[in-house]
N, C-alpha and C. Protein backbone atom coordinates (compact mmCIF):
# COMPACT_ATOMS: atom_id res chain seq x y z
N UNK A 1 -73.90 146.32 161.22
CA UNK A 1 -74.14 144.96 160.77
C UNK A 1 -75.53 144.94 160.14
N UNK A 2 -75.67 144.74 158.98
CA UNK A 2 -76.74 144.77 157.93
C UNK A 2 -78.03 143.67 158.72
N UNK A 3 -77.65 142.33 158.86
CA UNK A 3 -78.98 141.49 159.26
C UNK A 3 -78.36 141.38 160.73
N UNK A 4 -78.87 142.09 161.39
CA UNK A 4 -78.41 142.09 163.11
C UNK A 4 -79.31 141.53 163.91
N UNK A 5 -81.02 141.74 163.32
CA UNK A 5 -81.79 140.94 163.84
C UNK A 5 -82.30 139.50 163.44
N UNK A 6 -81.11 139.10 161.92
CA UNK A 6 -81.10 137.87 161.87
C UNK A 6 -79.98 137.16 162.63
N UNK A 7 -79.04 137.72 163.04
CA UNK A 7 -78.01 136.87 163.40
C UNK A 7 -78.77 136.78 165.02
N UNK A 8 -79.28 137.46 165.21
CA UNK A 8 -80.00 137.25 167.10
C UNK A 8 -80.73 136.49 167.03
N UNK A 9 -81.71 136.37 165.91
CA UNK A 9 -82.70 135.16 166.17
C UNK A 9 -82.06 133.24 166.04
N UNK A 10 -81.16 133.93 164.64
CA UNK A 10 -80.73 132.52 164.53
C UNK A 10 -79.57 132.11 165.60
N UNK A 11 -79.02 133.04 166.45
CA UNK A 11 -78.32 132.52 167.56
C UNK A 11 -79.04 132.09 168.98
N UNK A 12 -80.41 132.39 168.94
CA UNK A 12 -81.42 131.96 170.12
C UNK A 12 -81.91 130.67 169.68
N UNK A 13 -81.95 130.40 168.48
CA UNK A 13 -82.13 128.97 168.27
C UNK A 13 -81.36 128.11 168.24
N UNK A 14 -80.49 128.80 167.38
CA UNK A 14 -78.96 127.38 168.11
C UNK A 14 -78.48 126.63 169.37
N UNK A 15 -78.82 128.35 170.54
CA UNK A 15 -78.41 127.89 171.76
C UNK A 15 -79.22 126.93 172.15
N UNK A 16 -81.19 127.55 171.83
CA UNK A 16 -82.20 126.81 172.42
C UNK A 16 -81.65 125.05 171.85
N UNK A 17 -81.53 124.78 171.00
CA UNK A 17 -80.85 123.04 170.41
C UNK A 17 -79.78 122.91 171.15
N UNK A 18 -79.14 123.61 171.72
CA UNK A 18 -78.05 122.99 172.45
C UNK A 18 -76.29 123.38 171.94
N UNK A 19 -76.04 124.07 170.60
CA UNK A 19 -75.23 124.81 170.49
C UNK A 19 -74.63 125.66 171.25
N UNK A 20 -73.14 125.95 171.49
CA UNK A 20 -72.60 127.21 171.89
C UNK A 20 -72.60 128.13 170.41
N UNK A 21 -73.12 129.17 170.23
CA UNK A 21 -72.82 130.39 169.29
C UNK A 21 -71.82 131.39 169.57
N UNK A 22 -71.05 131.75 169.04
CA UNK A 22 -69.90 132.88 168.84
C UNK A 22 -70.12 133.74 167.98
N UNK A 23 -70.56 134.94 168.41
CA UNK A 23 -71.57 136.08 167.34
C UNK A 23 -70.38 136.96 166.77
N UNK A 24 -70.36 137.76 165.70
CA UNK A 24 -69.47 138.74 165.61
C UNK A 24 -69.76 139.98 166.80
N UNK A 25 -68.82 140.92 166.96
CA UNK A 25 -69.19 142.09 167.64
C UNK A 25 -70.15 142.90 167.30
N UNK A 26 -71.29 143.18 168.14
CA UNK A 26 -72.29 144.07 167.48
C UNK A 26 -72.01 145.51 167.93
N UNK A 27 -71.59 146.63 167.50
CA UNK A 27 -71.59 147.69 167.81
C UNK A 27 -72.61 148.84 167.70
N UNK A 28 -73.08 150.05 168.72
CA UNK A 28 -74.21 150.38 168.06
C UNK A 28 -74.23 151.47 166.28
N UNK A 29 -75.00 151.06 166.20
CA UNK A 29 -74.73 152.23 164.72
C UNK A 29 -74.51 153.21 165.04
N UNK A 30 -73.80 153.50 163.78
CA UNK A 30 -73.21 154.58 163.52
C UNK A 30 -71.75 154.51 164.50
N UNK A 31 -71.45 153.92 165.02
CA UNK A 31 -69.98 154.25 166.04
C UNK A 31 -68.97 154.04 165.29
N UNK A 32 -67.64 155.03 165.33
CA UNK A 32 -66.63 155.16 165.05
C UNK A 32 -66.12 154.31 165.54
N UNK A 33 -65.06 153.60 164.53
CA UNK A 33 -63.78 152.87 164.86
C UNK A 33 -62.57 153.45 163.94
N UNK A 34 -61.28 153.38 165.08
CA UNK A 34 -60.31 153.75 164.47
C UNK A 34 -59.67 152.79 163.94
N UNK A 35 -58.78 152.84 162.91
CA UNK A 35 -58.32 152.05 162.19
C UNK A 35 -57.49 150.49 163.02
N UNK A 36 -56.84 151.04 164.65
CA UNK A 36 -56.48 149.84 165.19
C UNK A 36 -57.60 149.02 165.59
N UNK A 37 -58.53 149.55 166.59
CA UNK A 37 -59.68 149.32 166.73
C UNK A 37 -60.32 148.15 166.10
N UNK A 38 -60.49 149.03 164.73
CA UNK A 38 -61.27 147.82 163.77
C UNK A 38 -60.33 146.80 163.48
N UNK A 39 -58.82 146.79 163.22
CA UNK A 39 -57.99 145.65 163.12
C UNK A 39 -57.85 144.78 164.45
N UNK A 40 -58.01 145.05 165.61
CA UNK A 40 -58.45 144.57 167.06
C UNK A 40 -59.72 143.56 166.81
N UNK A 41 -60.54 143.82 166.71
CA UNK A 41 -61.93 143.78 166.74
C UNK A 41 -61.82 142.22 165.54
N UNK A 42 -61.74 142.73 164.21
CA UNK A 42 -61.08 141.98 163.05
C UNK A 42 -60.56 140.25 163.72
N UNK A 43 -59.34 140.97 164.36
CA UNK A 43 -58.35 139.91 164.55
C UNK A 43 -58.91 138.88 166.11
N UNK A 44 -59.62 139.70 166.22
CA UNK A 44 -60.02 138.64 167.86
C UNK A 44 -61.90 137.73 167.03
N UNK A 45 -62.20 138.38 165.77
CA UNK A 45 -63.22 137.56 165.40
C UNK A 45 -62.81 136.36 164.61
N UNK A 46 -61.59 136.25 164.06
CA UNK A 46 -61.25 135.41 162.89
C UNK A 46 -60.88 134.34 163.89
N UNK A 47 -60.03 134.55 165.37
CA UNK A 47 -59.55 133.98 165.97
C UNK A 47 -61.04 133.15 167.04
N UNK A 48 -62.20 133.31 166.78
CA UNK A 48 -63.02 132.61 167.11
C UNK A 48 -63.50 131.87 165.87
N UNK A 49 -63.62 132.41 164.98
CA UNK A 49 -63.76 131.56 163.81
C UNK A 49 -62.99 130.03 163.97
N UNK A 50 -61.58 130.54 164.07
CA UNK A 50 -60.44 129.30 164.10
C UNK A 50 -60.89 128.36 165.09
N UNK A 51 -61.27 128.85 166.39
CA UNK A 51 -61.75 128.03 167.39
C UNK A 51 -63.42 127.08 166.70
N UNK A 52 -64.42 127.24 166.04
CA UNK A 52 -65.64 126.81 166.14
C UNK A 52 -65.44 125.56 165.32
N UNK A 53 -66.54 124.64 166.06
CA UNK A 53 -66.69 123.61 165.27
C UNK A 53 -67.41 123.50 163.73
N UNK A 54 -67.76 124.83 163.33
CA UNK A 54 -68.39 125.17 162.09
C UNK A 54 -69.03 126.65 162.46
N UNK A 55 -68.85 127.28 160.59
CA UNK A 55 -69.33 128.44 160.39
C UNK A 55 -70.63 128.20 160.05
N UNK A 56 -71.24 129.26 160.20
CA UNK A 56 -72.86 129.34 159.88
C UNK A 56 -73.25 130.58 159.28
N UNK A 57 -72.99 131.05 157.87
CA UNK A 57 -72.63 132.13 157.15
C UNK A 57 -74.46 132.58 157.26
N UNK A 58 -74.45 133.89 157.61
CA UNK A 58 -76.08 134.64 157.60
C UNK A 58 -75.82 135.23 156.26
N UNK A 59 -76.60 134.68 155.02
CA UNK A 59 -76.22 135.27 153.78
C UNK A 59 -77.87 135.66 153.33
N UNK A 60 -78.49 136.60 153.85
CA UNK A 60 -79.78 136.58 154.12
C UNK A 60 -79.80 137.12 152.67
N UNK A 61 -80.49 136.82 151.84
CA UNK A 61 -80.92 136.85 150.29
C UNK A 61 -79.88 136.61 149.57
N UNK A 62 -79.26 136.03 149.99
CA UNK A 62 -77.89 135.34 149.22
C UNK A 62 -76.86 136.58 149.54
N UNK A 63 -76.63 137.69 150.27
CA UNK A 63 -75.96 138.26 150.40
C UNK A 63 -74.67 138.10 151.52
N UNK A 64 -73.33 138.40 150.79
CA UNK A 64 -72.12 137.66 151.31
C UNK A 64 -71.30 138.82 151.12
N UNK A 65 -70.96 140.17 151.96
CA UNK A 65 -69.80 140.67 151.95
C UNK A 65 -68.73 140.29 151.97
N UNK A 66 -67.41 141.14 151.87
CA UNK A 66 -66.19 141.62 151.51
C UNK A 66 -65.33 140.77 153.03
N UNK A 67 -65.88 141.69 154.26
CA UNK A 67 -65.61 140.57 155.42
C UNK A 67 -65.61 139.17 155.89
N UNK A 68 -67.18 139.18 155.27
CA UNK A 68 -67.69 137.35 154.95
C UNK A 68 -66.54 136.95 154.34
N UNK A 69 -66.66 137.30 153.15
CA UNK A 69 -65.85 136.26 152.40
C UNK A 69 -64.54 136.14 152.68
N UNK A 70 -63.70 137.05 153.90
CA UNK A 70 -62.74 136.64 154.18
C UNK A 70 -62.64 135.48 155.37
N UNK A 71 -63.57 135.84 156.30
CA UNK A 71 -63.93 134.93 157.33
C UNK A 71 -64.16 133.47 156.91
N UNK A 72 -64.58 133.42 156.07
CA UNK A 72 -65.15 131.85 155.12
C UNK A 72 -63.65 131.08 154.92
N UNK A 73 -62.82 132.15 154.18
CA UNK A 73 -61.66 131.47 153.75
C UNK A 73 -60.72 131.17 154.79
N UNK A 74 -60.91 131.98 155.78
CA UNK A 74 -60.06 131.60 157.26
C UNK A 74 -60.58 130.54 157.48
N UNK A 75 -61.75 129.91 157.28
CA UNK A 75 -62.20 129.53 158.33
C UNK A 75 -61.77 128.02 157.29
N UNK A 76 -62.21 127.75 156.16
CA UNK A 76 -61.26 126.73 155.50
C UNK A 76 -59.94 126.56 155.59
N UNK A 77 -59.11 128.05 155.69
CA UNK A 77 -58.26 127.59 155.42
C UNK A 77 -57.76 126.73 156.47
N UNK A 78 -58.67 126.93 157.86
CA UNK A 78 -58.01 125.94 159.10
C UNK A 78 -58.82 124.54 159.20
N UNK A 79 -59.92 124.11 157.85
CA UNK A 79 -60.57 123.42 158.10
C UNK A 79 -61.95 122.72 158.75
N UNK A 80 -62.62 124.10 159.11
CA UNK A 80 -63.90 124.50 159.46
C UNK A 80 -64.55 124.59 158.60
N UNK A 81 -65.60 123.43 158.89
CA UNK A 81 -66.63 123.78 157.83
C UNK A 81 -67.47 124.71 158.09
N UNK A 82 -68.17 125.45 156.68
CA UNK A 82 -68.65 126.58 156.65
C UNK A 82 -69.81 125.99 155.35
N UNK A 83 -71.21 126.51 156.20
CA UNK A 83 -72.56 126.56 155.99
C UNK A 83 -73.13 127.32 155.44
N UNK A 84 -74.28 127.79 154.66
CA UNK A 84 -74.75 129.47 154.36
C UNK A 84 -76.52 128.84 155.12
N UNK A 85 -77.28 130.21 155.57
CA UNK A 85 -78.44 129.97 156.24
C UNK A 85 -79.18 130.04 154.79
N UNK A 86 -79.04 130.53 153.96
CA UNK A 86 -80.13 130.65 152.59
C UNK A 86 -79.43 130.01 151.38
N UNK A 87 -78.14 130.16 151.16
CA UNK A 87 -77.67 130.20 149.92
C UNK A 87 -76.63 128.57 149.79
N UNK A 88 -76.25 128.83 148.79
CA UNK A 88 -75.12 127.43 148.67
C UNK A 88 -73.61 128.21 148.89
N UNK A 89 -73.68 129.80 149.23
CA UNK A 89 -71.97 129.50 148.59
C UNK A 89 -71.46 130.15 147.09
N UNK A 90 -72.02 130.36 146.37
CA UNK A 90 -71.61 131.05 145.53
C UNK A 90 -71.84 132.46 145.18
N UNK A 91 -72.50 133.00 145.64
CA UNK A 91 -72.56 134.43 145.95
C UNK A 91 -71.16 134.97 146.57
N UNK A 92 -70.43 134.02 147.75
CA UNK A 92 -69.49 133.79 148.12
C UNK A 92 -68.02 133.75 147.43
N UNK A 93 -68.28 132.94 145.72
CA UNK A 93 -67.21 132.54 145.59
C UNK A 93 -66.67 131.52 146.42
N UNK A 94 -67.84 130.37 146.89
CA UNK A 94 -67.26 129.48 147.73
C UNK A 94 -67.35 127.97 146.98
N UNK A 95 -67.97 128.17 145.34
CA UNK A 95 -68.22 126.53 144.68
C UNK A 95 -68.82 125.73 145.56
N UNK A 96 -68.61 124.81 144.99
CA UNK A 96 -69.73 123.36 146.15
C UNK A 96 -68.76 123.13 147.90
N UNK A 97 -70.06 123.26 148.42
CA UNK A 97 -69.25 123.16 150.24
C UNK A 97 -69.47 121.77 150.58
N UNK A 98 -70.46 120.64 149.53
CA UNK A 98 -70.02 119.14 150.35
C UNK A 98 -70.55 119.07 151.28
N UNK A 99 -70.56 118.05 152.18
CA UNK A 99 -71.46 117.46 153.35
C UNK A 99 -70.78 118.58 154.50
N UNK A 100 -71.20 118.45 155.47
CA UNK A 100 -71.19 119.20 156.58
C UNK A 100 -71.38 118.16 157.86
């Protein structure tokens, strides 16, 4: 996970305000995953996605992977709004995201 020590800080502040946070899995570098594995892993994060009362996309210099941007669209497509910490969203391919 590329910003690992941004997603820790900005999840110590959420909680400190009073948020519950739902982090992705952090694994240590470099560890192998096998192909079920990572579809395991995959499928039990999207399925917290579905659960949150909003996404909070870490797009630290406007940067929005391949994963992101699928997570984003799950996460609309169930009607979760979805946030970026730096950016608007289009790095994304996400156009205007509207009030929150």
């Amino acid at each position: 996970m590329r910003f690992r020590d941004t997603f820790v800080r900005v999840a110590a502040e959420l909680t400190r305000a009073g948020h519950t946070v739902l982090l992705p899995t952090f694994l240590e570098p470099g560890a192998e995953l096998g192909a079920d594995n990572r579809a395991r892993l995959g499928r039990a994060h999207l399925a917290r996605v579905a659960t949150a009362d909003e996404v909070l996309v870490v797009d630290v210099g406007g940067h929005v992977g391949e994963s992101t941007r699928r997570e984003i669209a799950h996460a609309r497509s169930r009607g979760v709004p979805v946030r970026f910490l730096e950016g608007d969203g289009r790095s994304a391919g996400a156009g205007s995201l509207g009030a929150t």
